[in-house]
PDB file of N, CA and C in Angstrom:
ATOM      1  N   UNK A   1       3.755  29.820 156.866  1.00  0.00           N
ATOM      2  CA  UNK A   1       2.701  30.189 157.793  1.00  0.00           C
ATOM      3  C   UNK A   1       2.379  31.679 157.620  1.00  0.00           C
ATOM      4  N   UNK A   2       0.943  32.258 157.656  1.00  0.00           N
ATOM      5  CA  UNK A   2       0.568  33.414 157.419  1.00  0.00           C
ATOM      6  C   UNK A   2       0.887  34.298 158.714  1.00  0.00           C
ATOM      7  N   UNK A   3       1.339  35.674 158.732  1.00  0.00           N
ATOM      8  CA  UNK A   3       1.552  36.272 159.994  1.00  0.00           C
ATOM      9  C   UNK A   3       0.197  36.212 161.053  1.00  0.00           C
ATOM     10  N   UNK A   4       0.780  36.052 161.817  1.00  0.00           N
ATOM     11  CA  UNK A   4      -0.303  35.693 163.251  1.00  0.00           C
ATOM     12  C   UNK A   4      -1.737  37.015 162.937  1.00  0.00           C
ATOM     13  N   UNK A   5      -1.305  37.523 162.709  1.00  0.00           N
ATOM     14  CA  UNK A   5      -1.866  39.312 162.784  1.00  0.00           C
ATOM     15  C   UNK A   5      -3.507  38.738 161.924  1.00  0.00           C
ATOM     16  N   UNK A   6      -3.456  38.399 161.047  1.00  0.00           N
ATOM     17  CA  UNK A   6      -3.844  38.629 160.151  1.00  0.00           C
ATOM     18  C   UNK A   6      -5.026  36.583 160.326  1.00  0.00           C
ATOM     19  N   UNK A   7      -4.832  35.776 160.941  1.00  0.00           N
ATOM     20  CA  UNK A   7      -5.507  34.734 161.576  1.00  0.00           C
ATOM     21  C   UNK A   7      -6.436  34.920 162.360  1.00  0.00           C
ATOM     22  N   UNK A   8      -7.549  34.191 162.254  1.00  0.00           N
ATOM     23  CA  UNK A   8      -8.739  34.202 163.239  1.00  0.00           C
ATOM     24  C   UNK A   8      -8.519  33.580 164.570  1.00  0.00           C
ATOM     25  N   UNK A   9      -8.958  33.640 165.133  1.00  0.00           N
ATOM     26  CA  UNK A   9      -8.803  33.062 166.878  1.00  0.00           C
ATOM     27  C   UNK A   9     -10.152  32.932 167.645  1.00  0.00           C
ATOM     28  N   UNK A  10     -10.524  31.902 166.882  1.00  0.00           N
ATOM     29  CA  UNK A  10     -11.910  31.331 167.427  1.00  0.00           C
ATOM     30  C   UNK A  10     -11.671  30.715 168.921  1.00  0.00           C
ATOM     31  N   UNK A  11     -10.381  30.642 169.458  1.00  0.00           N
ATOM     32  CA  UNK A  11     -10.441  29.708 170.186  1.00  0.00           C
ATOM     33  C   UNK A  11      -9.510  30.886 171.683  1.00  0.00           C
ATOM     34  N   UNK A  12     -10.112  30.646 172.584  1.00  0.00           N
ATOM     35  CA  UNK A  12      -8.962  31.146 173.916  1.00  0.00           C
ATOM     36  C   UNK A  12      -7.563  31.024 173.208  1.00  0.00           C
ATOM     37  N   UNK A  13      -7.144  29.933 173.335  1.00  0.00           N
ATOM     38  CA  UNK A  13      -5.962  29.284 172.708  1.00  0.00           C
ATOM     39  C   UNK A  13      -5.377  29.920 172.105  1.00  0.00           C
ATOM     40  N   UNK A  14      -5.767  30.251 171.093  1.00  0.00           N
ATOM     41  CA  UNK A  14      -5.544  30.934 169.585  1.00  0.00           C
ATOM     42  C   UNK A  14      -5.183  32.456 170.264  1.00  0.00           C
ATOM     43  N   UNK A  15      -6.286  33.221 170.743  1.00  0.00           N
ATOM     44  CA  UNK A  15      -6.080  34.129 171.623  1.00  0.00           C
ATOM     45  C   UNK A  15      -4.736  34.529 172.299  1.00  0.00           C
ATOM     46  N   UNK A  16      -4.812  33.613 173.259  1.00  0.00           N
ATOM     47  CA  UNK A  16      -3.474  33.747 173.840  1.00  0.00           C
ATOM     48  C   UNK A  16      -1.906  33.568 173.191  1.00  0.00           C
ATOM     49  N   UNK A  17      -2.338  33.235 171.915  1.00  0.00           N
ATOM     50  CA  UNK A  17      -1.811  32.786 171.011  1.00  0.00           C
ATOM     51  C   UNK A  17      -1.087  33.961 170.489  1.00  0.00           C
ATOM     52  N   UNK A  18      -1.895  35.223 170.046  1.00  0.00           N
ATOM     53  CA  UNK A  18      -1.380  36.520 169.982  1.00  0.00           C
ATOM     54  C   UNK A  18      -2.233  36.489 168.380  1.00  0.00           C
ATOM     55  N   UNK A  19      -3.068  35.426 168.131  1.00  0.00           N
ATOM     56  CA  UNK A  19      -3.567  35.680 166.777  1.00  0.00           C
ATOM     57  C   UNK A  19      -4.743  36.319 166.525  1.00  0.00           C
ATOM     58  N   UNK A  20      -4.991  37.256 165.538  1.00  0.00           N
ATOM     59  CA  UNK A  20      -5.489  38.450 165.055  1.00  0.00           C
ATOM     60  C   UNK A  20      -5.152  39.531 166.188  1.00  0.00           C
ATOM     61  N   UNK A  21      -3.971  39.221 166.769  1.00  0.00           N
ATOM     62  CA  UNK A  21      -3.508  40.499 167.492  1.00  0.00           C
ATOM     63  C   UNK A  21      -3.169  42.181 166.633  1.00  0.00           C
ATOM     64  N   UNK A  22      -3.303  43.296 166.490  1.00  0.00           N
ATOM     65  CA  UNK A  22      -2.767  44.176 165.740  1.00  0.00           C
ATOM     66  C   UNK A  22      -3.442  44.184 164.436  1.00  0.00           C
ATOM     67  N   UNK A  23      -4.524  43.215 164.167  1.00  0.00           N
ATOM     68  CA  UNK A  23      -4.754  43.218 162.496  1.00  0.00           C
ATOM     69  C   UNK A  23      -5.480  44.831 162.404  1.00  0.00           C
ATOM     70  N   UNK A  24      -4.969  45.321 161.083  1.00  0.00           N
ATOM     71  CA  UNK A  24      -5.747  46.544 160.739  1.00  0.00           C
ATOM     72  C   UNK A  24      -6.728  46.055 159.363  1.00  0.00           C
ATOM     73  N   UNK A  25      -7.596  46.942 160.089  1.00  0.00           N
ATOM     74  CA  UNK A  25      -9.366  46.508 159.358  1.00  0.00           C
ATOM     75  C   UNK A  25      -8.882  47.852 157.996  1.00  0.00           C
ATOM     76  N   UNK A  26      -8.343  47.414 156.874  1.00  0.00           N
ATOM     77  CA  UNK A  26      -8.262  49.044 155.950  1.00  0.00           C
ATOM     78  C   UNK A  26      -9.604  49.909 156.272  1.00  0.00           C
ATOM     79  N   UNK A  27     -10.934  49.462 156.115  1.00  0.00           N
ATOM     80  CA  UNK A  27     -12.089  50.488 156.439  1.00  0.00           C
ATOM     81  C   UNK A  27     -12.376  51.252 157.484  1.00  0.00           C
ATOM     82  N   UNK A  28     -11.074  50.572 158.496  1.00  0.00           N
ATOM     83  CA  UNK A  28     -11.581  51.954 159.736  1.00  0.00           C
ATOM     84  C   UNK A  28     -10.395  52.829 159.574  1.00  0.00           C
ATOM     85  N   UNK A  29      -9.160  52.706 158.471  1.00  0.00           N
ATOM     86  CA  UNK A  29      -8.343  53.836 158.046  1.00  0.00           C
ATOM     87  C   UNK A  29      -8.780  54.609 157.780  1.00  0.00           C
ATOM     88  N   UNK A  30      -8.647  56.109 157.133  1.00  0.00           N
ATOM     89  CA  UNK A  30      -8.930  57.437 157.468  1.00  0.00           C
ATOM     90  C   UNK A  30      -8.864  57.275 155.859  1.00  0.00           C
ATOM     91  N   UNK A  31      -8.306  56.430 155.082  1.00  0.00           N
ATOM     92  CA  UNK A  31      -8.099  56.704 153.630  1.00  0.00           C
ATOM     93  C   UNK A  31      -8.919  55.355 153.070  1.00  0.00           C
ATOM     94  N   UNK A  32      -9.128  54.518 153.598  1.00  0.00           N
ATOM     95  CA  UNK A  32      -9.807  53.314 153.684  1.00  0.00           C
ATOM     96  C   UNK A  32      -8.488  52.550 152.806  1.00  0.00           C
ATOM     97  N   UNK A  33      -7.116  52.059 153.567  1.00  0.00           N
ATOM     98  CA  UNK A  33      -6.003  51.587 153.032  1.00  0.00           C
ATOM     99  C   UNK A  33      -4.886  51.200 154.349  1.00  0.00           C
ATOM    100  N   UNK A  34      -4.521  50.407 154.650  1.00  0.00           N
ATOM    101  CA  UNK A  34      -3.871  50.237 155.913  1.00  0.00           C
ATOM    102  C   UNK A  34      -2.903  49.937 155.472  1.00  0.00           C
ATOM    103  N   UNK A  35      -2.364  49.598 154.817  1.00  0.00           N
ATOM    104  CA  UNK A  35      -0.593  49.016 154.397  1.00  0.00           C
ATOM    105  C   UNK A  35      -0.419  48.143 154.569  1.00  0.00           C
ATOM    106  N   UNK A  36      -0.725  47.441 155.675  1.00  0.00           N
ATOM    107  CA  UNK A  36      -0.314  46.120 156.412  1.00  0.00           C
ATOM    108  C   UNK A  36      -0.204  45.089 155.574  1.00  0.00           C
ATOM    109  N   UNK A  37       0.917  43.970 155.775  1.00  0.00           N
ATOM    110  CA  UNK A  37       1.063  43.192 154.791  1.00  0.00           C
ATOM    111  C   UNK A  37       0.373  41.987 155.446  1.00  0.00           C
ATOM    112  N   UNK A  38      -0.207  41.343 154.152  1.00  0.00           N
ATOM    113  CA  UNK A  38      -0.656  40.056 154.909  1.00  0.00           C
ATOM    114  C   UNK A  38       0.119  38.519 154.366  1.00  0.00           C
ATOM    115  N   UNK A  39       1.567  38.909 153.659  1.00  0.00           N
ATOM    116  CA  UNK A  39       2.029  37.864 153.499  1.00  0.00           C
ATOM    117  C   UNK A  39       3.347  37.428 155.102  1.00  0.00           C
ATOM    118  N   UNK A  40       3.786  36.210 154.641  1.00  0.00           N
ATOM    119  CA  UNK A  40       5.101  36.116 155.859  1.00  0.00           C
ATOM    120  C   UNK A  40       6.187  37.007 155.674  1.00  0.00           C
ATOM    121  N   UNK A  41       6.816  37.197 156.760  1.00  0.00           N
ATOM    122  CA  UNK A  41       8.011  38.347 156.256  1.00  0.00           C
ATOM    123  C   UNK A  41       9.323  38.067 155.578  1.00  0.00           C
ATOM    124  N   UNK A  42       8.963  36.335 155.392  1.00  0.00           N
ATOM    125  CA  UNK A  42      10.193  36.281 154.328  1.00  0.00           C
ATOM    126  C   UNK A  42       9.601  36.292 152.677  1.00  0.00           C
ATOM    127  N   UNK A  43       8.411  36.571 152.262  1.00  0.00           N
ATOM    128  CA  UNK A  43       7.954  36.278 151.536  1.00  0.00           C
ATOM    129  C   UNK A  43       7.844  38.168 151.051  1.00  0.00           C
ATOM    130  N   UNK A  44       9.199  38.711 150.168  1.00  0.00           N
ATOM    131  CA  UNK A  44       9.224  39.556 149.390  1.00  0.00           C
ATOM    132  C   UNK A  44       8.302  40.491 148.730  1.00  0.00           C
ATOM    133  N   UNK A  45       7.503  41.840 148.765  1.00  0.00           N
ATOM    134  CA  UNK A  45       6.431  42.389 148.058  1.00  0.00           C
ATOM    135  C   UNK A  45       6.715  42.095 146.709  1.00  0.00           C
ATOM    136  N   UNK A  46       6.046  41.346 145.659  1.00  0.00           N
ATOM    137  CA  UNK A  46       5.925  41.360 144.347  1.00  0.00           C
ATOM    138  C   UNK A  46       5.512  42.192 143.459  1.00  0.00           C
ATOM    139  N   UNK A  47       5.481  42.806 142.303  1.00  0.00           N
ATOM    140  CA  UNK A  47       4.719  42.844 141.647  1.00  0.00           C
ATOM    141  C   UNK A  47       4.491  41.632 140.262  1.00  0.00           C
ATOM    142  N   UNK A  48       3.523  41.474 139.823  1.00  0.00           N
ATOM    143  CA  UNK A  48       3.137  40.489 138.815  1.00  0.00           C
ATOM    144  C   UNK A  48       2.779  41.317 137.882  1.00  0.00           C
ATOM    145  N   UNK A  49       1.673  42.004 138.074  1.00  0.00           N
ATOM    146  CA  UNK A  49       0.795  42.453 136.964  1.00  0.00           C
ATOM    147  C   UNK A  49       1.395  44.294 136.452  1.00  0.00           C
ATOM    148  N   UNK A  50       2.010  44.838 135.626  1.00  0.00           N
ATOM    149  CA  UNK A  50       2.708  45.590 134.754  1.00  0.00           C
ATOM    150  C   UNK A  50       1.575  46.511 133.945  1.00  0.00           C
ATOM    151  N   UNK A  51       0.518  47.490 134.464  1.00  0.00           N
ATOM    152  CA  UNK A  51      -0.552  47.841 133.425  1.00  0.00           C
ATOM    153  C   UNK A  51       0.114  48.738 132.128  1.00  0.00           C
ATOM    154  N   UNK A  52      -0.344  48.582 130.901  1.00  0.00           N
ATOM    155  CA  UNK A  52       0.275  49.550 129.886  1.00  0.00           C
ATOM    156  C   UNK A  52      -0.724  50.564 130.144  1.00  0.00           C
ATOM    157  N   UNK A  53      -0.040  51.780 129.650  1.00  0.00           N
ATOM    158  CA  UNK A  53      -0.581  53.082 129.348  1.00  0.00           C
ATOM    159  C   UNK A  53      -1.128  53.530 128.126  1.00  0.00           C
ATOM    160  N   UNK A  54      -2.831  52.588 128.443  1.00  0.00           N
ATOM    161  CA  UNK A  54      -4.022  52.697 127.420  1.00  0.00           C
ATOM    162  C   UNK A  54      -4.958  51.803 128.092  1.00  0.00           C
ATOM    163  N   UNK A  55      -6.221  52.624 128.062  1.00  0.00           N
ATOM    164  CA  UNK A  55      -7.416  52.369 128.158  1.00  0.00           C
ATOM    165  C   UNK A  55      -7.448  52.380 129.635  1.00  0.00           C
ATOM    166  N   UNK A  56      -8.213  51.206 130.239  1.00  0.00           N
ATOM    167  CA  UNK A  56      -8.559  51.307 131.630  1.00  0.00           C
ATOM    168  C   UNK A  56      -7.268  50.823 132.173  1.00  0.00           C
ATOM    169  N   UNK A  57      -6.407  50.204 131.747  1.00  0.00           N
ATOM    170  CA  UNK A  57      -5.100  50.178 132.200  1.00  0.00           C
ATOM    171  C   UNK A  57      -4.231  51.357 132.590  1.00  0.00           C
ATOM    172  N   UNK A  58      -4.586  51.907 132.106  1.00  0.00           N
ATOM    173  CA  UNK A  58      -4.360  53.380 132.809  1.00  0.00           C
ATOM    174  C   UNK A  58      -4.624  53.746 133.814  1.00  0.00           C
ATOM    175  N   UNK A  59      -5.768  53.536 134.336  1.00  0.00           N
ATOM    176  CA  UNK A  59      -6.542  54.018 135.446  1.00  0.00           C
ATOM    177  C   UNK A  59      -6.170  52.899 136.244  1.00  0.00           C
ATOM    178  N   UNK A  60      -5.621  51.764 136.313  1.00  0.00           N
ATOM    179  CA  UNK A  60      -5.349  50.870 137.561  1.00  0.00           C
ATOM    180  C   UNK A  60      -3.559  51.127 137.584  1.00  0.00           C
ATOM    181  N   UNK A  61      -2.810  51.700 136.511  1.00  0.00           N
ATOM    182  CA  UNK A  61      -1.485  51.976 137.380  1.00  0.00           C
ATOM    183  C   UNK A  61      -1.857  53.417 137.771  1.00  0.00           C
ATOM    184  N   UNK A  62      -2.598  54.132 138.034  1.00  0.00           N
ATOM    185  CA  UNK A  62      -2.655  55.088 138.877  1.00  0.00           C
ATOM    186  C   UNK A  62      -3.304  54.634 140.102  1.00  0.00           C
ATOM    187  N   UNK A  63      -4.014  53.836 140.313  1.00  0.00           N
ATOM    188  CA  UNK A  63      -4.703  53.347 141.350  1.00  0.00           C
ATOM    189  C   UNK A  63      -3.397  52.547 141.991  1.00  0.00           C
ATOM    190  N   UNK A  64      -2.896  51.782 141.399  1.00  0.00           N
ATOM    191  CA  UNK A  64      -1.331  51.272 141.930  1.00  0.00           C
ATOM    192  C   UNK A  64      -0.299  51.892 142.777  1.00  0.00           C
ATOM    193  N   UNK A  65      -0.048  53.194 142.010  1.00  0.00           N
ATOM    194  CA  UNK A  65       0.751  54.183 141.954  1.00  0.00           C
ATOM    195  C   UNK A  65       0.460  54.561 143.006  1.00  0.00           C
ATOM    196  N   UNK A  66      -0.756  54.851 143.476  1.00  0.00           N
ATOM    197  CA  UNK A  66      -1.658  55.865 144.537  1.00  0.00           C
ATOM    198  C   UNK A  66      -1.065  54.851 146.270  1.00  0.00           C
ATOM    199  N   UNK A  67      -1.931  53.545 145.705  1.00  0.00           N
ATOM    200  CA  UNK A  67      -1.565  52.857 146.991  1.00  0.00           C
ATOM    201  C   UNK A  67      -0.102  52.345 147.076  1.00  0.00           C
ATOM    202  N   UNK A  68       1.080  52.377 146.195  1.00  0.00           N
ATOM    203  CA  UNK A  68       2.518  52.415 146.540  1.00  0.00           C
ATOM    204  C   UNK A  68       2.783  53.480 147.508  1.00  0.00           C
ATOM    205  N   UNK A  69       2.081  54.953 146.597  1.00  0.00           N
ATOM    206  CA  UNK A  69       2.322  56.107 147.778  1.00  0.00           C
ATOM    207  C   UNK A  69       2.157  55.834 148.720  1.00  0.00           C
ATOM    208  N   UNK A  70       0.643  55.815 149.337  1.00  0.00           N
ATOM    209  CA  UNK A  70       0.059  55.467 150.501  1.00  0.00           C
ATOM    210  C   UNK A  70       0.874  54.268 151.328  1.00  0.00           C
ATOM    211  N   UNK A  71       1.535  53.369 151.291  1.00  0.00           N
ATOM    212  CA  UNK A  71       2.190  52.453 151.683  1.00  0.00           C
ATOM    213  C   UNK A  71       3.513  52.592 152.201  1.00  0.00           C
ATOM    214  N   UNK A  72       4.152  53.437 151.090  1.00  0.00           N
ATOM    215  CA  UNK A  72       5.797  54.036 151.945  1.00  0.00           C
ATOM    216  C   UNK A  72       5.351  55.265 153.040  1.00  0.00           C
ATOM    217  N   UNK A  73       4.060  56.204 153.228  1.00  0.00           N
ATOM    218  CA  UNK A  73       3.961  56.983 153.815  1.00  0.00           C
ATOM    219  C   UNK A  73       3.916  56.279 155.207  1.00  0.00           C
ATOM    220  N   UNK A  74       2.705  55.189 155.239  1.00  0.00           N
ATOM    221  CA  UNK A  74       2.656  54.794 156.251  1.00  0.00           C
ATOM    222  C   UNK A  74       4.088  53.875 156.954  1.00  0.00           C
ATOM    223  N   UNK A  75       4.505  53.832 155.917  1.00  0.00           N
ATOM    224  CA  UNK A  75       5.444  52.091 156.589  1.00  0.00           C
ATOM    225  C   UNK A  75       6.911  53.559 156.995  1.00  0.00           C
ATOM    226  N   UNK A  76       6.648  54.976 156.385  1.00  0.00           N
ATOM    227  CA  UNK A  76       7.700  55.848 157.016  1.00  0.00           C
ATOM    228  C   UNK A  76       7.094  56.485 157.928  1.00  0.00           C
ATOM    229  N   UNK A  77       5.778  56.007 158.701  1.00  0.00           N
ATOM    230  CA  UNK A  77       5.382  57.135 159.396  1.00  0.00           C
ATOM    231  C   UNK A  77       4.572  57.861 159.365  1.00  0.00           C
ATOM    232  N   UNK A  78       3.995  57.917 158.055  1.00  0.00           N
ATOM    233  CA  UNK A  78       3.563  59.327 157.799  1.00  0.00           C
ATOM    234  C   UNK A  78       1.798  59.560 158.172  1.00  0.00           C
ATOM    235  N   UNK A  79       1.163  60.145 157.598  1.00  0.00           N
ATOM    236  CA  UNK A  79      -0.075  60.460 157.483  1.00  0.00           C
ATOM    237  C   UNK A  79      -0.763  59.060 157.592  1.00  0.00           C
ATOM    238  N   UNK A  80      -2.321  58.820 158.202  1.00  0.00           N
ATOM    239  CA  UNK A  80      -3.333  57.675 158.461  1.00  0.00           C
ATOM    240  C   UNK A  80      -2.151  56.502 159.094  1.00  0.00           C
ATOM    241  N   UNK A  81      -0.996  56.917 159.341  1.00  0.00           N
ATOM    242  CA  UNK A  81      -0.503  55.564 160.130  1.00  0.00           C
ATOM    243  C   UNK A  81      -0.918  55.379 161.548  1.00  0.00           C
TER     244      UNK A  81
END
């Protein structure tokens, strides 16, 4: 089951339910990046995809890199949390 947070709640029900309680919208972050996970919490952060260092692969493990930063800052606290 997907965390409640992150579910629509078309319904009272649902509502009271506590679903889309807390969801963060990344675009009203200050960095446009919220951290928030949207898998279950037994379900481990992965990585899959490994970019090599060449060409535009380059430029997406820095984009990677960037939002890892951004992610331990917030999940320690830090800045746009």
């Amino acid at each position: 089951m997907p965390p409640k947070h992150i579910l629509n709640a078309p319904t009272k029900l649902m509502k009271s339910l506590d679903y889309g309680k807390d969801y963060q919208y990344d675009h009203d972050a200050a960095d446009g990046f919220s951290a928030q996970n949207c898998f279950p919490d037994t379900v481990p952060r992965t990585r899959y995809y490994h970019p090599k260092e060449r060409g535009f692969e380059r430029d997406i493990a820095k984009r990677l890199a960037y939002w890892d930063r951004l992610r331990a800052d917030k999940s320690a606290g830090g800045e746009g949390q």
